[in-house]
N, C-alpha and C. Protein backbone atom coordinates (compact mmCIF):
# COMPACT_ATOMS: atom_id res chain seq x y z
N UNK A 1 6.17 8.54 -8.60
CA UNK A 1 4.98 8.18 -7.88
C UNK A 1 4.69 9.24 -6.82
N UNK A 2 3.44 9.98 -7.15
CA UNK A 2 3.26 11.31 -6.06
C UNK A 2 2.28 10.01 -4.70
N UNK A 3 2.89 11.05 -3.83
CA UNK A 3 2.61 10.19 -2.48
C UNK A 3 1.06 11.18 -2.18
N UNK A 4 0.05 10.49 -1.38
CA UNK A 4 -1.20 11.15 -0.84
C UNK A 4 -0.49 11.75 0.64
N UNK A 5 -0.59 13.14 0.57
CA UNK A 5 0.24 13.93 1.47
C UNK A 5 -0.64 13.90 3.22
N UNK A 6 -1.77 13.21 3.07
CA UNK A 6 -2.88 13.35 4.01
C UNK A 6 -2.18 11.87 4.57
N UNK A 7 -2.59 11.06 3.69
CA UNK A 7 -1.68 9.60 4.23
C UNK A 7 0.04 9.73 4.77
N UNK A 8 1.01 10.50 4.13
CA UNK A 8 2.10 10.17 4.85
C UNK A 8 1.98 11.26 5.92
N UNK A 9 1.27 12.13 6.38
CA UNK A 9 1.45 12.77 7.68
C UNK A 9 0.68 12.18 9.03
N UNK A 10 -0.19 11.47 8.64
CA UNK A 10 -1.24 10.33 9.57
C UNK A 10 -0.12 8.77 9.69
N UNK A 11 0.74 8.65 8.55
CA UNK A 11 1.68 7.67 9.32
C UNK A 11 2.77 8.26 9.99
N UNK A 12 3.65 9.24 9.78
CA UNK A 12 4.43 10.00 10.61
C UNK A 12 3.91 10.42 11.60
N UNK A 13 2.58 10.60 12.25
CA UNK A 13 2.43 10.56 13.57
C UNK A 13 2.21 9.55 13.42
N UNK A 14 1.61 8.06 13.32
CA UNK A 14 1.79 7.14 13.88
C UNK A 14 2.92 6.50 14.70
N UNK A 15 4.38 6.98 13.44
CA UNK A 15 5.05 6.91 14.05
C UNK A 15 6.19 7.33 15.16
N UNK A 16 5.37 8.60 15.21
CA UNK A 16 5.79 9.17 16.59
C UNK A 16 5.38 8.88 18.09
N UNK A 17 4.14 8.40 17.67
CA UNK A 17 3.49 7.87 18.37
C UNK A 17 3.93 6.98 19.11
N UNK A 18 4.36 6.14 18.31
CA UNK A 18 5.27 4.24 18.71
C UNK A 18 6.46 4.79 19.26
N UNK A 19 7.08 5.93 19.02
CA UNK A 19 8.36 5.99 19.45
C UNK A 19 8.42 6.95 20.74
N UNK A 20 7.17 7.32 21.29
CA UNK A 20 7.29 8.27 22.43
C UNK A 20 6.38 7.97 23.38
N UNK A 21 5.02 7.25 23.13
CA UNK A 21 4.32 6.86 23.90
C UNK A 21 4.47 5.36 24.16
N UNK A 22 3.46 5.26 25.38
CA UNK A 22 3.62 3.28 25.84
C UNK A 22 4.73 2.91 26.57
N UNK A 23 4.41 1.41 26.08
CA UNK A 23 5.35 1.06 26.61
C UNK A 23 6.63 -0.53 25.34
N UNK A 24 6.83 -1.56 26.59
CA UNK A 24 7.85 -2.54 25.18
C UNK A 24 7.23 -3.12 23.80
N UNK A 25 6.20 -3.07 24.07
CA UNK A 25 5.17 -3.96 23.11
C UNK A 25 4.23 -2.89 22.12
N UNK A 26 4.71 -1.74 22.18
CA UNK A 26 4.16 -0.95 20.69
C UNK A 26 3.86 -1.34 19.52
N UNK A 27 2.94 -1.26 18.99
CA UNK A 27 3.27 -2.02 17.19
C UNK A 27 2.02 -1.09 16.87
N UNK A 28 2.09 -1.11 15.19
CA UNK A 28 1.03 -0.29 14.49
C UNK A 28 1.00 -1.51 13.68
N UNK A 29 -0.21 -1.92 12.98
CA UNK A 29 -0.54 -2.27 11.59
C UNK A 29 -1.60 -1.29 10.55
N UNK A 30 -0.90 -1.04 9.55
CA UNK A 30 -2.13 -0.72 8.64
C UNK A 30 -2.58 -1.68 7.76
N UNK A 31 -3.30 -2.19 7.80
CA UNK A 31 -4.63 -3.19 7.20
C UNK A 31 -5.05 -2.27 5.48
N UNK A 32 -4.17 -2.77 4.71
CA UNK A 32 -4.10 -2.30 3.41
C UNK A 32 -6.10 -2.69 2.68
N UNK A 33 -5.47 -4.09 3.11
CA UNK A 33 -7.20 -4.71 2.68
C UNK A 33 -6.86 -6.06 3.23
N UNK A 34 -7.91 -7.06 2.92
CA UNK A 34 -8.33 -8.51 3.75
C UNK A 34 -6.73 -9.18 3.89
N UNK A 35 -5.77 -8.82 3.11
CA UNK A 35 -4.44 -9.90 2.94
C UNK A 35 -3.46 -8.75 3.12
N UNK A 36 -2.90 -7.66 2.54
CA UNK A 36 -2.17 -7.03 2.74
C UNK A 36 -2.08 -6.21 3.98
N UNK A 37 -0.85 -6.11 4.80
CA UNK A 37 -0.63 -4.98 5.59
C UNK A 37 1.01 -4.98 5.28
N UNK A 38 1.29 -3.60 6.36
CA UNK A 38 2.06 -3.27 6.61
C UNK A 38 2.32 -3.03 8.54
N UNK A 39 3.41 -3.67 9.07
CA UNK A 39 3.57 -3.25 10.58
C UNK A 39 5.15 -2.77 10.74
N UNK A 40 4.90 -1.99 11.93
CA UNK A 40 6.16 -1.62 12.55
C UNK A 40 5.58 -1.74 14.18
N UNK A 41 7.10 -1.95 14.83
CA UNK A 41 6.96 -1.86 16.33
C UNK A 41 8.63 -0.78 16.63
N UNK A 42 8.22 -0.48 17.60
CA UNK A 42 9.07 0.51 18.29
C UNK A 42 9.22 0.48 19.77
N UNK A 43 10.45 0.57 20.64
CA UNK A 43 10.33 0.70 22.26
C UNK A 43 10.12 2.40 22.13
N UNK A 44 9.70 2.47 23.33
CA UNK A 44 9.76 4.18 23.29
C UNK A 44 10.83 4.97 23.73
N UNK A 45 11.34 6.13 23.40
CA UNK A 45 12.10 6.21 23.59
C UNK A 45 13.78 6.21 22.74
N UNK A 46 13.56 5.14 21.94
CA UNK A 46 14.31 4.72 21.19
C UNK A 46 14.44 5.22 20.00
N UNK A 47 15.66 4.96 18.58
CA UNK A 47 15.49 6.21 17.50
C UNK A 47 15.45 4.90 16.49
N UNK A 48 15.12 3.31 16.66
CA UNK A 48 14.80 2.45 15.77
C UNK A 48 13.74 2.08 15.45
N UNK A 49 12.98 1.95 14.14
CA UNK A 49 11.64 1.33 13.99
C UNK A 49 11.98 0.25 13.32
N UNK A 50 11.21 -1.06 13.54
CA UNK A 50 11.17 -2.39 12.53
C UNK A 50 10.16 -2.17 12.00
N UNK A 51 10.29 -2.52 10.84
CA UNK A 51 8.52 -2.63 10.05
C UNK A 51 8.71 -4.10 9.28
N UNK A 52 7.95 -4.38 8.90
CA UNK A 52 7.01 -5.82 7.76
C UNK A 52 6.44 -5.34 6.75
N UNK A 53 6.56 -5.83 6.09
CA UNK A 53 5.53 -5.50 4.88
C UNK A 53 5.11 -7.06 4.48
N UNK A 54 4.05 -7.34 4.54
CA UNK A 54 3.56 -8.83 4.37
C UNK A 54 4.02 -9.34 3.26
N UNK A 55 4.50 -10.81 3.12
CA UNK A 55 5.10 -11.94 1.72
C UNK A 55 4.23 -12.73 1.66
N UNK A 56 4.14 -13.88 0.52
CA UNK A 56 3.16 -14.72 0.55
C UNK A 56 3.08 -15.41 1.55
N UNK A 57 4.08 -15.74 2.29
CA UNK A 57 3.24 -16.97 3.49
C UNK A 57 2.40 -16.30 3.83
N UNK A 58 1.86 -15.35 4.33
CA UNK A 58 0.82 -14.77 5.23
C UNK A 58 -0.56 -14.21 4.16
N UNK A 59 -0.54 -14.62 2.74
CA UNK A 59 -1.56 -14.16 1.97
C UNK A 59 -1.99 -15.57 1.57
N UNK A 60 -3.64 -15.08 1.50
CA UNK A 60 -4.40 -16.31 0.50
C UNK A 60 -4.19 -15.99 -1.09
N UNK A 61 -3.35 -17.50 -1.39
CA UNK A 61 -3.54 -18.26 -2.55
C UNK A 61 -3.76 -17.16 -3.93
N UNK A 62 -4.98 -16.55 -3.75
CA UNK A 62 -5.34 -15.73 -4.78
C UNK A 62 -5.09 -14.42 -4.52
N UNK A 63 -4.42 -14.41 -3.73
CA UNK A 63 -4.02 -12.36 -3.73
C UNK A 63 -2.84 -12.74 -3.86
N UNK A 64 -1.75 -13.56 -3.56
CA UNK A 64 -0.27 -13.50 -3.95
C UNK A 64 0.64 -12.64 -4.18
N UNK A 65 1.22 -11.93 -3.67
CA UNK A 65 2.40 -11.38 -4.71
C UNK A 65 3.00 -11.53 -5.82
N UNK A 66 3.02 -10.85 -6.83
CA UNK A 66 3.75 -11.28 -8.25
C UNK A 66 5.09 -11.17 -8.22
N UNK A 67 6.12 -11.79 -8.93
CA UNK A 67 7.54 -11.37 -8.93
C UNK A 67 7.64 -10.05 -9.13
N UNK A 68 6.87 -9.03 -10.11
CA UNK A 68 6.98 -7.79 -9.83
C UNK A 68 7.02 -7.03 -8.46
N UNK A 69 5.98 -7.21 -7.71
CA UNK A 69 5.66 -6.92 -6.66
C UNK A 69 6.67 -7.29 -5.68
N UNK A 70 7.28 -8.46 -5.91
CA UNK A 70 8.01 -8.30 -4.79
C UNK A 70 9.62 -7.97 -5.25
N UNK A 71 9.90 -7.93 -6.62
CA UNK A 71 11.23 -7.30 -6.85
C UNK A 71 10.56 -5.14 -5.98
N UNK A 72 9.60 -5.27 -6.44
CA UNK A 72 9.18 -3.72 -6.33
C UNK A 72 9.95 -3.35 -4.70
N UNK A 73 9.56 -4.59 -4.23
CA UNK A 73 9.51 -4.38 -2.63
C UNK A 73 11.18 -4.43 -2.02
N UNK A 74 11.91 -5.15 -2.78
CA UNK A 74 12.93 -4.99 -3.00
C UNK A 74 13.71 -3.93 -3.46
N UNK A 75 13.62 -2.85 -4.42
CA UNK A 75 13.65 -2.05 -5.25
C UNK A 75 13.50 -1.17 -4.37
N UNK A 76 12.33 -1.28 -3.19
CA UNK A 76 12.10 -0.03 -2.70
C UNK A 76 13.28 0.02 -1.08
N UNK A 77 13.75 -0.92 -1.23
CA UNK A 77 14.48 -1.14 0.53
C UNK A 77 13.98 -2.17 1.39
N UNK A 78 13.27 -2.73 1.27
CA UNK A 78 12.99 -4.06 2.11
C UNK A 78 13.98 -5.27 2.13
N UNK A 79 14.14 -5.78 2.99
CA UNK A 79 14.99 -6.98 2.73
C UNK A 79 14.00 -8.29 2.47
N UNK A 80 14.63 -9.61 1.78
CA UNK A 80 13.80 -10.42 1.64
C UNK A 80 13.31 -11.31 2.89
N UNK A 81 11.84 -12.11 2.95
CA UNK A 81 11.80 -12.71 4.14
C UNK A 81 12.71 -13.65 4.12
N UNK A 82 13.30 -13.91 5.60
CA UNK A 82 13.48 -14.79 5.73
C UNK A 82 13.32 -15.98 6.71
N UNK A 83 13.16 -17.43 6.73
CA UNK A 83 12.49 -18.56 7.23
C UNK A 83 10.86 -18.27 7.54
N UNK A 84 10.86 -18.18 6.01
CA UNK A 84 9.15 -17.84 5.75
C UNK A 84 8.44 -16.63 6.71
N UNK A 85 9.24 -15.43 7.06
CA UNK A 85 8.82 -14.72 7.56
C UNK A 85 8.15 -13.43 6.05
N UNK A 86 8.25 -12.23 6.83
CA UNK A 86 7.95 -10.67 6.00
C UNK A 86 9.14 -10.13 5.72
N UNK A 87 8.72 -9.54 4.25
CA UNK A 87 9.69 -8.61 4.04
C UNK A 87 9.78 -7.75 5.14
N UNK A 88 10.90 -7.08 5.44
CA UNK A 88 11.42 -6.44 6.64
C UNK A 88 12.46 -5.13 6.37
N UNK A 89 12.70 -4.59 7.85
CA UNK A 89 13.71 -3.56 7.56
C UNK A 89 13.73 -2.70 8.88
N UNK A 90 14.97 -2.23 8.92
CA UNK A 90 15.32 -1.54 10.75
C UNK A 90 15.69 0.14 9.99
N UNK A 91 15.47 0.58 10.76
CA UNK A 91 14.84 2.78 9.97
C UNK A 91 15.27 3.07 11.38
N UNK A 92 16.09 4.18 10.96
CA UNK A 92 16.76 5.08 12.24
C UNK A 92 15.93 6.15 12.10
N UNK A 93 15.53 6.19 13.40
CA UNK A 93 14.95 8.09 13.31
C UNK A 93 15.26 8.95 14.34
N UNK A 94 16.14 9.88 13.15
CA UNK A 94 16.93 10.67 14.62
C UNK A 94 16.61 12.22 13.94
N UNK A 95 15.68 12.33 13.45
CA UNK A 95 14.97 13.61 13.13
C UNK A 95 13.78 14.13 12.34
N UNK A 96 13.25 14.99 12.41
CA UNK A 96 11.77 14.61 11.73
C UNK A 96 11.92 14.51 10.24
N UNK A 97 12.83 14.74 9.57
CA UNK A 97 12.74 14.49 8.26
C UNK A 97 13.34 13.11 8.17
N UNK A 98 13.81 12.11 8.95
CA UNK A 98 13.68 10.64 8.94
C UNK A 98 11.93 10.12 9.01
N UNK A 99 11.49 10.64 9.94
CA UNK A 99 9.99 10.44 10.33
C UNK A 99 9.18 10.28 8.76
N UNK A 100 9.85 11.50 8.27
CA UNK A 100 8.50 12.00 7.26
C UNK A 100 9.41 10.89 5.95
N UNK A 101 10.94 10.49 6.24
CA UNK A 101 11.53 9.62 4.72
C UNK A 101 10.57 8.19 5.31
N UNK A 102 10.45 7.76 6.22
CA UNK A 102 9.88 6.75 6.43
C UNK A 102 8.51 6.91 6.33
N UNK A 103 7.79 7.55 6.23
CA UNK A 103 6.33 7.28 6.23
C UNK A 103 6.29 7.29 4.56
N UNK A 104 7.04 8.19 4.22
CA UNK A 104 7.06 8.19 2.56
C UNK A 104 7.14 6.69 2.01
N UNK A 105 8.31 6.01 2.49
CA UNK A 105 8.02 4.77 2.30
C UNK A 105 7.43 3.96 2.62
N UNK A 106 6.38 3.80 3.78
CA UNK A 106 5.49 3.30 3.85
C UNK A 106 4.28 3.45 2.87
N UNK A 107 4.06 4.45 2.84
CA UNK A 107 3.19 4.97 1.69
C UNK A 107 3.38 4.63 0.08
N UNK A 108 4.91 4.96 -0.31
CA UNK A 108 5.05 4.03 -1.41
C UNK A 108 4.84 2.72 -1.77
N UNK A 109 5.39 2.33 -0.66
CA UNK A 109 5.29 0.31 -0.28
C UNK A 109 3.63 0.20 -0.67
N UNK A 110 3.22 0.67 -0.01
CA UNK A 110 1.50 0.66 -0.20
C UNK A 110 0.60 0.63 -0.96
N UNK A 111 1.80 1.85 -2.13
CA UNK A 111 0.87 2.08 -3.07
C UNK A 111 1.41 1.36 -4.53
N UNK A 112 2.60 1.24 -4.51
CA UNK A 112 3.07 0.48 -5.50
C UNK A 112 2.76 -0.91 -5.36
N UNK A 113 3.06 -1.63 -4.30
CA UNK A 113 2.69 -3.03 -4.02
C UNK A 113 1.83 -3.57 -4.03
N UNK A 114 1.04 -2.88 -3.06
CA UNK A 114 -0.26 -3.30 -2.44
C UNK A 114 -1.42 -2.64 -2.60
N UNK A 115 -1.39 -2.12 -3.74
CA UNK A 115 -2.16 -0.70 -4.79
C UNK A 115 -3.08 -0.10 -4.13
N UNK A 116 -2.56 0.03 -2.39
CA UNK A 116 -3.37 1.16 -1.74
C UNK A 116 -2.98 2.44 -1.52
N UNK A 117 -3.54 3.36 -2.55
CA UNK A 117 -2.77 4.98 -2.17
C UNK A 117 -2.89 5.86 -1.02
N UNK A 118 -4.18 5.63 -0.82
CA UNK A 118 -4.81 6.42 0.96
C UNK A 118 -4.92 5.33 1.63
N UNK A 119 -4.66 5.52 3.11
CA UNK A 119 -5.56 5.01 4.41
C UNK A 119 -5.35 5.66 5.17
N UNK A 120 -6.20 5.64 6.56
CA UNK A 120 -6.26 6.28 7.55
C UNK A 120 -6.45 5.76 8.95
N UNK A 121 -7.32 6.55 9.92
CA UNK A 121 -7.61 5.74 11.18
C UNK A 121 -8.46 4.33 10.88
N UNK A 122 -9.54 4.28 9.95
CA UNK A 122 -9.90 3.01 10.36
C UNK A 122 -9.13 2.11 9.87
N UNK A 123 -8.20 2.12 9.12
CA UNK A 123 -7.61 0.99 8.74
C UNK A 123 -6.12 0.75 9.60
N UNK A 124 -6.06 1.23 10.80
CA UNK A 124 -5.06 0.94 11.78
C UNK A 124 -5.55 0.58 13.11
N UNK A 125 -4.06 -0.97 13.21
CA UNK A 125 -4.63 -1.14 14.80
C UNK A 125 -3.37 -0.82 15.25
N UNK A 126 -3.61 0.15 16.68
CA UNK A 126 -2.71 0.87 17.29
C UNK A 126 -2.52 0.00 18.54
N UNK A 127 -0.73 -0.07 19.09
CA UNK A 127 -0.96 -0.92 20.70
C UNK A 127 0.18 0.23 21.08
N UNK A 128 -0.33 0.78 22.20
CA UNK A 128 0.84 1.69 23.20
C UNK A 128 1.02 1.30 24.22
N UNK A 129 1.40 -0.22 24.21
CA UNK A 129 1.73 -0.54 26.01
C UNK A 129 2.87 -0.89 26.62
């Protein structure tokens, strides 16, 4: 699966972003479409990111995840939700080629799952506080 190289360098600064600016309450979402996203939060400072990748509790009925989709999500490194939360996962970044393995997987997650290959600024809400 070739990754859109414009998309994983616009999430690798995102997530540099979360990890150097602001303040405790950082978070990014990218807004895949009306049901899917993807979030991470970060303190600044720090070399851990959490991210989500949305499960069905948080989708309508008719967009669902398929068992494919979510073995995929599995497959790719996510852990499963649990007590009806998001798939999840804790990413060390202690150098820029962590930066750029994690945006890769964001980007995969995205595009395999949630069959979005590009996004960009409008489809992110940014908090640096």
């Amino acid at each position: 699966m070739k990754v859109d190289e414009a998309t994983k360098a616009f999430v690798a600064t995102t997530i540099n972003q979360l990890l150097s600016k602001g303040g405790m309450d950082n978070f990014a979402i990218f807004n895949l479409n009306s049901d899917y996203y993807i979030q991470m939060s970060a303190q600044p400072n720090t070399d851990q990111m959490y991210c989500e990748a949305v499960s069905n509790t948080f989708i309508k009925s008719s967009n669902t995840l398929s068992e494919s989709q979510m073995n995929d999500l599995l497959t790719l490194g996510w852990e499963a939700p649990v007590d009806n939360g998001n798939y999840s996962l804790m990413y060390d970044i202690n150098s820029d080629a962590d930066t750029y393995m994690l945006a890769e997987l964001i980007c995969k997650t995205a595009d395999k799952v949630y069959f979005r290959s590009s996004f960009g600024k409008s489809q992110l809400t940014l908090n640096l506080e």
